[in-house]
Protein backbone atom coordinates (compact mmCIF):
# COMPACT_ATOMS: atom_id res chain seq x y z
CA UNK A 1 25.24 -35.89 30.35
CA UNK A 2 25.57 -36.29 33.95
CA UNK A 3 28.50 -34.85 36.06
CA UNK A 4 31.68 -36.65 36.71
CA UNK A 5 33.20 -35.20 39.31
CA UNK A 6 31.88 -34.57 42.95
CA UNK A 7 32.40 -31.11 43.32
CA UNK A 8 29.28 -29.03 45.34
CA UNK A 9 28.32 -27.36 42.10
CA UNK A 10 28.06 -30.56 40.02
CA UNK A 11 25.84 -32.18 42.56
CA UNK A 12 23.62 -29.34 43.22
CA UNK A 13 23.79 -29.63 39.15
CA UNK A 14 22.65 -33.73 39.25
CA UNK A 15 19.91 -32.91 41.92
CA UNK A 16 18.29 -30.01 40.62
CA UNK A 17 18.66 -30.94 36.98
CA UNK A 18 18.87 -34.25 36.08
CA UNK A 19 17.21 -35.74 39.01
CA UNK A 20 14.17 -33.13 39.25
CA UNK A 21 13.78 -31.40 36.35
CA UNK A 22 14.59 -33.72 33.86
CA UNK A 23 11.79 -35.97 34.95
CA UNK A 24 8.98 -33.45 35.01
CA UNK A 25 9.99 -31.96 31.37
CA UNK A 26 9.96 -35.70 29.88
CA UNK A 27 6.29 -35.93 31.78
CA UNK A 28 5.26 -32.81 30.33
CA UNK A 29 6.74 -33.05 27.18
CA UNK A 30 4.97 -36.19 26.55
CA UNK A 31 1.46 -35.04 27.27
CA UNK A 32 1.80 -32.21 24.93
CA UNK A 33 3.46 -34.47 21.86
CA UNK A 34 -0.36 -36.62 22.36
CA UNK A 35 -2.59 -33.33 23.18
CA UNK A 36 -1.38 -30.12 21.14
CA UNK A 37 -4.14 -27.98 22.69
CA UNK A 38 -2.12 -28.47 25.74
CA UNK A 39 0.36 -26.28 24.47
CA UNK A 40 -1.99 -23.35 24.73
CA UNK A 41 -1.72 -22.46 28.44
CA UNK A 42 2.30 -22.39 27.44
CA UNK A 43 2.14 -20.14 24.66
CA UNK A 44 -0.35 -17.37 26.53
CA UNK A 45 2.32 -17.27 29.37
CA UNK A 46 5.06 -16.55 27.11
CA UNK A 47 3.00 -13.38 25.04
CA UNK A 48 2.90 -12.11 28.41
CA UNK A 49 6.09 -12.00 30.10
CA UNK A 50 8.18 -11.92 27.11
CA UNK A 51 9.92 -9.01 25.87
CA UNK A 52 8.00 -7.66 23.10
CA UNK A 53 8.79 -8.74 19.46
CA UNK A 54 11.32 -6.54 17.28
CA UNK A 55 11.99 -7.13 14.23
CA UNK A 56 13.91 -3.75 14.24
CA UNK A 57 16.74 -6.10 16.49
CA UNK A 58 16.08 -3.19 18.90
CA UNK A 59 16.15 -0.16 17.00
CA UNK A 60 12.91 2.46 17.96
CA UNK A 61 10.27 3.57 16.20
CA UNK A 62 9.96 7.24 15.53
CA UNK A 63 7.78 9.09 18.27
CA UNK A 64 4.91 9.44 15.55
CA UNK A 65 5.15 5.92 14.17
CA UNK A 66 2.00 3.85 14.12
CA UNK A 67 1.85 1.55 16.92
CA UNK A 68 1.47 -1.88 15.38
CA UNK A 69 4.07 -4.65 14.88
CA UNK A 70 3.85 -6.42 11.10
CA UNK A 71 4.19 -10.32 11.53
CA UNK A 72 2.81 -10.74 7.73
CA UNK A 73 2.50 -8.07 4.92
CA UNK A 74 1.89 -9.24 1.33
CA UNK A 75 1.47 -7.04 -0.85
CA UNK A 76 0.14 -7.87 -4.56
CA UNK A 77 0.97 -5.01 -7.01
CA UNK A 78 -1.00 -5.38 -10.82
CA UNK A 79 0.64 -3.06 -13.46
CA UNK A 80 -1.23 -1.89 -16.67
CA UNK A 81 1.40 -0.74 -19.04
CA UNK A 82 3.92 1.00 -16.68
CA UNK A 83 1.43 2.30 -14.10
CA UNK A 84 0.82 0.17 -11.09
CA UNK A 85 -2.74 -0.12 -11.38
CA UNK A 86 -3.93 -2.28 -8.21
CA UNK A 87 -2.28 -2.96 -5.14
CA UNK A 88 -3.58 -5.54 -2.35
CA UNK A 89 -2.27 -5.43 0.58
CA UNK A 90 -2.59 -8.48 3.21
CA UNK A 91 -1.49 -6.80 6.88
CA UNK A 92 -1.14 -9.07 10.23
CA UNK A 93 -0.38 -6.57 12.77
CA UNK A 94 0.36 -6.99 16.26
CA UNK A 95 -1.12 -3.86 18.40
CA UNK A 96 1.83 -2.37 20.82
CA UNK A 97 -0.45 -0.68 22.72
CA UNK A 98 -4.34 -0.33 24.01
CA UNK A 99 -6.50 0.90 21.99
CA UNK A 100 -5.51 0.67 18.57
CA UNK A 101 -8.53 1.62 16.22
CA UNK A 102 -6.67 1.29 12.93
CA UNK A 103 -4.04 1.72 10.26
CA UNK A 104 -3.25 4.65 8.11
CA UNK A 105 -3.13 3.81 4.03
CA UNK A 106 -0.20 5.31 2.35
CA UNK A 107 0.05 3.49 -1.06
CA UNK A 108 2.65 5.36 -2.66
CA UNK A 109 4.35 3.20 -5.18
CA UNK A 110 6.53 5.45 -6.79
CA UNK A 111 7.96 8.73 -8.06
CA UNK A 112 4.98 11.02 -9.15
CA UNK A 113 6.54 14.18 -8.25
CA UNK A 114 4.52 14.82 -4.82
CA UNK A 115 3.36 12.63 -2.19
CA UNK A 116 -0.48 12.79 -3.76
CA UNK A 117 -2.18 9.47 -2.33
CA UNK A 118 -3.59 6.71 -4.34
CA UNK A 119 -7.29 5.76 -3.29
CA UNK A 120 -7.89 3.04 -1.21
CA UNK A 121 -10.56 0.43 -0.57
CA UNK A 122 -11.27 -2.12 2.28
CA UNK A 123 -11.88 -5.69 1.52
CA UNK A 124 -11.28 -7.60 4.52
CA UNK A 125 -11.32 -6.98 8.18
CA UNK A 126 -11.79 -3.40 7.98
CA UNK A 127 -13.58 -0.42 6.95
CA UNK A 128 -12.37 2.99 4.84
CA UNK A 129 -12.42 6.33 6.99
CA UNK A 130 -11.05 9.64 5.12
CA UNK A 131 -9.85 13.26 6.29
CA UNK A 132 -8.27 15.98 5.05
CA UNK A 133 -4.61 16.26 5.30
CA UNK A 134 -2.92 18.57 8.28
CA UNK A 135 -1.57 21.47 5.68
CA UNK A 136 -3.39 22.18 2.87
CA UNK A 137 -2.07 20.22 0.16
CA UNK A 138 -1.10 17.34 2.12
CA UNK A 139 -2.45 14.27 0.98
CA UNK A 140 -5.87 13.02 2.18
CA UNK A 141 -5.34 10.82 5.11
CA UNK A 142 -6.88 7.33 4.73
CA UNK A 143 -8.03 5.47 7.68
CA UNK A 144 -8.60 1.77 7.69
CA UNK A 145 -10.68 1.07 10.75
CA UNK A 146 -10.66 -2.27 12.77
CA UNK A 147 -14.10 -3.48 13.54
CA UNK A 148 -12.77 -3.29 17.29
CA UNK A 149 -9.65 -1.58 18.96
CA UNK A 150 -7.01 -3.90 19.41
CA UNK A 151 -5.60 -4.13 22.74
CA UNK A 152 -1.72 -4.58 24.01
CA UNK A 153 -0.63 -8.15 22.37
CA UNK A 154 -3.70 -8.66 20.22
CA UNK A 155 -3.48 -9.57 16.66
CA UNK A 156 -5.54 -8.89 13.75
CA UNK A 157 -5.90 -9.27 9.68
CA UNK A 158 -7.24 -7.01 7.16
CA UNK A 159 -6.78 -6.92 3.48
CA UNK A 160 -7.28 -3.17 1.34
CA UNK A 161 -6.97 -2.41 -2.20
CA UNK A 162 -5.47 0.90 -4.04
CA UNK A 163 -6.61 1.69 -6.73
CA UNK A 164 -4.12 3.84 -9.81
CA UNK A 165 -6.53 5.67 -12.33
CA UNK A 166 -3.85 8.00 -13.86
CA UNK A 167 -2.42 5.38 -16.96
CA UNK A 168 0.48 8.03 -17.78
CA UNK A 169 1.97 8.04 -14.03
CA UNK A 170 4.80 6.13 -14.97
CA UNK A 171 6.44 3.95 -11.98
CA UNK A 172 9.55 3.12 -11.11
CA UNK A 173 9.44 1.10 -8.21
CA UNK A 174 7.07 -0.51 -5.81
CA UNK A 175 7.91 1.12 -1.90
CA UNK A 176 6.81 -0.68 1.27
CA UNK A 177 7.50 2.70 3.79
CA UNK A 178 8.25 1.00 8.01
CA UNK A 179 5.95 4.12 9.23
CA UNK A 180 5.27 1.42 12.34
CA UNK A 181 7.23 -0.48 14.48
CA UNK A 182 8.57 -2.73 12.46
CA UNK A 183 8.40 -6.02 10.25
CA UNK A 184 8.80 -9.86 11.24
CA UNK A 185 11.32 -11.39 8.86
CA UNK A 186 10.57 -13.60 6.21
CA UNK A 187 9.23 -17.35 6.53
CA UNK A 188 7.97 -19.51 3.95
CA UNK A 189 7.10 -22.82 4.73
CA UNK A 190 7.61 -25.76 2.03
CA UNK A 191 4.80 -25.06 -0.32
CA UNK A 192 5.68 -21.85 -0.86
CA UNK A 193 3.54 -20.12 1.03
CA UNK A 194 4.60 -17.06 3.05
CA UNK A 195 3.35 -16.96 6.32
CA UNK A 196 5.14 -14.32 7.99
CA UNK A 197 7.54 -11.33 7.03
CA UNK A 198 7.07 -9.41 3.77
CA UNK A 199 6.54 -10.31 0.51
CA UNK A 200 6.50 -8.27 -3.28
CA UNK A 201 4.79 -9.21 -6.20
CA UNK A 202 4.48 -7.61 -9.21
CA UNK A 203 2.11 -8.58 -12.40
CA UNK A 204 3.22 -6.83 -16.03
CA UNK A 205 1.16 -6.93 -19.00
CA UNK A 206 2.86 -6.89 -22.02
CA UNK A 207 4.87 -4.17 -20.94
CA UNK A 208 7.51 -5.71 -18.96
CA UNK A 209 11.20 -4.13 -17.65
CA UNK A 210 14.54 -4.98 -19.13
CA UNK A 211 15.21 -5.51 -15.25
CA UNK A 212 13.87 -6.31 -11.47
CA UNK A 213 15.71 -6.19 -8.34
CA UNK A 214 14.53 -5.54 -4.75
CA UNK A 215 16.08 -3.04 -2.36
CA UNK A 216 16.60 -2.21 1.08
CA UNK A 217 16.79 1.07 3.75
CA UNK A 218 18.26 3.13 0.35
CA UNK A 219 18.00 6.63 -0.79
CA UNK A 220 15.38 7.52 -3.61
CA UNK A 221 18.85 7.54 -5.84
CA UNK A 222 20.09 4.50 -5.09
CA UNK A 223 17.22 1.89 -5.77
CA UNK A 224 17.30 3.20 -9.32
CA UNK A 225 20.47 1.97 -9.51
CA UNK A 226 20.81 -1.35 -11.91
CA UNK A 227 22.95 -3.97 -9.52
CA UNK A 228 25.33 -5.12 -11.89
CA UNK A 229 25.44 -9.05 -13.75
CA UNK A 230 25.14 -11.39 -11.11
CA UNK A 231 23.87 -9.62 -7.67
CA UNK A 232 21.82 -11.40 -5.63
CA UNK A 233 19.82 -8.21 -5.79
CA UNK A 234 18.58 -9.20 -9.28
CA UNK A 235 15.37 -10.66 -9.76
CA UNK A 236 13.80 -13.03 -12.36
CA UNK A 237 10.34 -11.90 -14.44
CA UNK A 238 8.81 -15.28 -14.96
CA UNK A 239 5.62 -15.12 -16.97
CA UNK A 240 5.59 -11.81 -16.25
CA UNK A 241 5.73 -11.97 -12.58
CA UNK A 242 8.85 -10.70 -10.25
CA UNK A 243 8.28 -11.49 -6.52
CA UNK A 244 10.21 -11.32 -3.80
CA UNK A 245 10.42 -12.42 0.03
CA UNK A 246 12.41 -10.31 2.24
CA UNK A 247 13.97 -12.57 4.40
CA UNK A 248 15.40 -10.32 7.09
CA UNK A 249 13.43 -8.06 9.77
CA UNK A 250 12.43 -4.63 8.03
CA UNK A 251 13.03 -1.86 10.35
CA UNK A 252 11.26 1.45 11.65
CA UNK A 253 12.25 4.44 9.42
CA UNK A 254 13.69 2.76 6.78
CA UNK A 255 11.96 1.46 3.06
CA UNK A 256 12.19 -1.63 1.16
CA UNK A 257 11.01 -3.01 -2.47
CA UNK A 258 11.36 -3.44 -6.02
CA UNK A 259 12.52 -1.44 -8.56
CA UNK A 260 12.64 -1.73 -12.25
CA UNK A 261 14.00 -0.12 -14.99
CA UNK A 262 12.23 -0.08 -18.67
CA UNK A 263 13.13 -0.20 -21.88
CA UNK A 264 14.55 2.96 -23.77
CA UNK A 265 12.53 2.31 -26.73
């Protein structure tokens, strides 16, 4: 509201604000509420002098960690018996530097006893480059290449599958590792659909846990831990599908996603 005293300050207040600016925001506003490309020239000047996004609420990367910023990652897990047999992966990165040529594929979805990697496939927006590991008996590395680098600021989508041929390599939880800098947290607009932060779901066959429950930045011991009756941790199995939305940023260096525990018999 306007001032109601005299004071300097209030009326350099009325004359800069309410009798300047106030009349060239309602102007402005007004042309962008009829023309929404308008908006455009608005939104490119704040990508560049903003600070950029976190979703880490400032924490750092780690010196080695891949330099792309998650806005989106879905990722669509299909189990056959108690094996996670496909998992696609939806990625919407942000590149935090020049020249970014790609992504590195670690599907690991659970204990198998060594970090052996799961093969991976592109589908979308990329293409499949392999190489040994650095030691031997490191993994193969799995290179998802963008059809261009990326540079500083620029965004781009690609979609890969991995693919679980071993039917005895019995999971117990579905991992999302942060190896980058970070992801966005969770939106879902009101059909449901998830259009930014990340997102778990898992398909059973007829082989489905005696309990679901997502997790967050915990040790290897405690997601295996069964919240007790009533946590919010718990999650529902409907029709055989658990899913989850993590609704909070998901920081560098730490590892978030569901876990479930079968039956004994």
């Amino acid at each position: 509201p306007p001032p109601t005293t005299t004071t300097p300050m209030h009326k350099a207040w009325k004359r800069a604000v309410s009798d300047k600016l106030a009349p060239c925001l309602a102007r402005d506003l007004a042309i962008l509420a009829v023309d929404g490309e308008a908006w455009r020239p608005y939104v490119e000047i704040a990508r560049a002098t903003s600070p950029e996004p976190r979703a880490s609420g400032g924490r750092a990367p780690s010196g080695g960690a891949q330099p792309v910023f998650l806005e989106r990652l879905l990722v669509a897990v299909e189990m056959r018996r108690r094996t996670a047999h496909r998992r696609l992966t939806v990625r919407n990165v942000v590149a935090r530097e020049d020249g970014v040529g790609g992504y590195m594929a670690r599907a690991l979805t659970g204990w198998t006893g060594d970090l052996a990697s799961i093969p991976v496939k592109a589908i979308f927006g990329c293409h499949v480059e392999t190489s040994p590991g650095v030691q031997p008996g490191d993994p193969m590395i799995v290179d998802l290449r963008f059809p261009k680098p990326l540079r500083k600021g620029e965004r781009h989508e690609f979609i890969s599958l991995a693919c679980e041929d071993d039917p005895d390599e019995e999971r117990y939880w579905i991992n999302v590792d942060v190896d980058h800098h970070g992801i966005a947290p969770g939106v879902v607009d009101g059909e449901g659909k998830v259009t930014g932060g990340l997102s778990i779901s898992i398909t059973f066959d007829d082989c489905v846990p005696e309990a679901c429950w997502w997790y967050a930045e915990q040790t290897d011991y405690e997601r295996l831990v069964r919240p007790p009756a009533g946590d919010r941790r718990l999650l529902e199995i409907r029709r055989g599908v658990v899913e989850h939305t993590f609704l909070g940023p998901c920081h560098p260096r730490e590892e978030y996603g569901i876990a479930f525990r079968w039956p004994q018999s």
